[in-house]
Protein backbone atom coordinates (compact mmCIF):
# COMPACT_ATOMS: atom_id res chain seq x y z
CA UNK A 1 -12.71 38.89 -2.30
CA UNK A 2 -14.81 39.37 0.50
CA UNK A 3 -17.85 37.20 0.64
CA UNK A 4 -17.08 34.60 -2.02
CA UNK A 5 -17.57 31.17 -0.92
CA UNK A 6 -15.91 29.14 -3.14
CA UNK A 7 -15.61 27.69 -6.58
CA UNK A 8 -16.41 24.33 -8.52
CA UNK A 9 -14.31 23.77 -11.88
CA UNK A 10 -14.62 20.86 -14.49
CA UNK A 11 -12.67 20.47 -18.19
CA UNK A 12 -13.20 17.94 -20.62
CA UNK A 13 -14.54 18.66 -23.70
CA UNK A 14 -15.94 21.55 -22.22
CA UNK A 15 -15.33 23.65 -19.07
CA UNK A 16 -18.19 24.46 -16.79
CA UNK A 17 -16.65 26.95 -13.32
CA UNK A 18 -19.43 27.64 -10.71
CA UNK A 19 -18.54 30.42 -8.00
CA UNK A 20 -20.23 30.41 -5.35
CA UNK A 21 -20.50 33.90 -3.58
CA UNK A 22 -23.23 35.38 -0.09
CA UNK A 23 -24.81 38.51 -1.99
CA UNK A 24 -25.84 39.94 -6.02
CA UNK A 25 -24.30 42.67 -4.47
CA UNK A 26 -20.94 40.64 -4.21
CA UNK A 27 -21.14 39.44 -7.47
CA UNK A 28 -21.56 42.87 -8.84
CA UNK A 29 -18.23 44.00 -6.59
CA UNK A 30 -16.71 41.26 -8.09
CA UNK A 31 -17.37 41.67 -11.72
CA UNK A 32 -16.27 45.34 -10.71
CA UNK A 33 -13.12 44.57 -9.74
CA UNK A 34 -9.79 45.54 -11.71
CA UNK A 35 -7.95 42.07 -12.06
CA UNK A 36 -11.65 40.24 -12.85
CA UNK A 37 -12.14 42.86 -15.61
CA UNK A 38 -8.64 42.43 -17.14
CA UNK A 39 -9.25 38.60 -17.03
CA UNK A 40 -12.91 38.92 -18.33
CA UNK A 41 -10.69 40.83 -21.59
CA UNK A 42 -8.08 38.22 -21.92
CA UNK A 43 -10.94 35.91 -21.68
CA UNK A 44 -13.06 37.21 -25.13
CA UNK A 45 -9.47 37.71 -26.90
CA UNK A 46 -7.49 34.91 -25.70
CA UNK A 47 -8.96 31.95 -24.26
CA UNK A 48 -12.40 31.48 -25.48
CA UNK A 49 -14.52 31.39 -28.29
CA UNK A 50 -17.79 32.04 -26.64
CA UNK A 51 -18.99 31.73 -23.07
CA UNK A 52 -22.30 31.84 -20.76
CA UNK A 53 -22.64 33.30 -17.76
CA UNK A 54 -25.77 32.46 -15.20
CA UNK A 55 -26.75 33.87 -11.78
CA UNK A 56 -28.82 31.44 -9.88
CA UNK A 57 -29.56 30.98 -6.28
CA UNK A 58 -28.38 27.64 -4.53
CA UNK A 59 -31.51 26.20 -2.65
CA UNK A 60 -30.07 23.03 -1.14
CA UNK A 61 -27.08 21.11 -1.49
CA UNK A 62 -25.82 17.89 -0.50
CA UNK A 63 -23.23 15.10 -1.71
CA UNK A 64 -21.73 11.52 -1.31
CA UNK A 65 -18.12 10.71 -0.83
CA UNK A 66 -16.93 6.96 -0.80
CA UNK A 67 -15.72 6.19 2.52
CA UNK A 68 -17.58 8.64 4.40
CA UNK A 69 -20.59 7.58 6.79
CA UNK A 70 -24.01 9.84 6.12
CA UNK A 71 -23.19 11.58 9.22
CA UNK A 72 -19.90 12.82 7.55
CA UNK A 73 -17.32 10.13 9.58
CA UNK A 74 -14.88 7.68 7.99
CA UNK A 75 -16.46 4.37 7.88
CA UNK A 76 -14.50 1.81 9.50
């Protein structure tokens, strides 16, 4: 899809997935679109028993990786 960014994913016990998209307006085109509808169905008959959905606006991000200098260069 145009405009999405990206996506996060974690599964354990439970299952969190964070897209990450430029726009509302691309989340609406998304949530519009043929293939995400037919998987939001299969979704609330087949896979899950309940889910959440929240909008929010990323602010700031930032990280650590092992290995990795805080200028973003292998150490070593």
């Amino acid at each position: 899809m145009p405009d999405f960014l990206g996506v996060d994913s974690a599964r354990d016990v439970i299952g969190i997935t964070v897209s990450y998209w430029r726009t509302l307006e691309d989340i609406a085109r998304w949530c519009d679109h043929a293939k995400h509808r037919l998987a939001r169905q299969k979704g609330r008959n087949v896979w899950y028993q309940s889910f959440t959905t929240r909008i929010r606006r990323v602010e700031r991000a930032y990280g650590f990786e092992a290995g990795l200098s805080e200028d973003g260069k292998r150490r070593g």
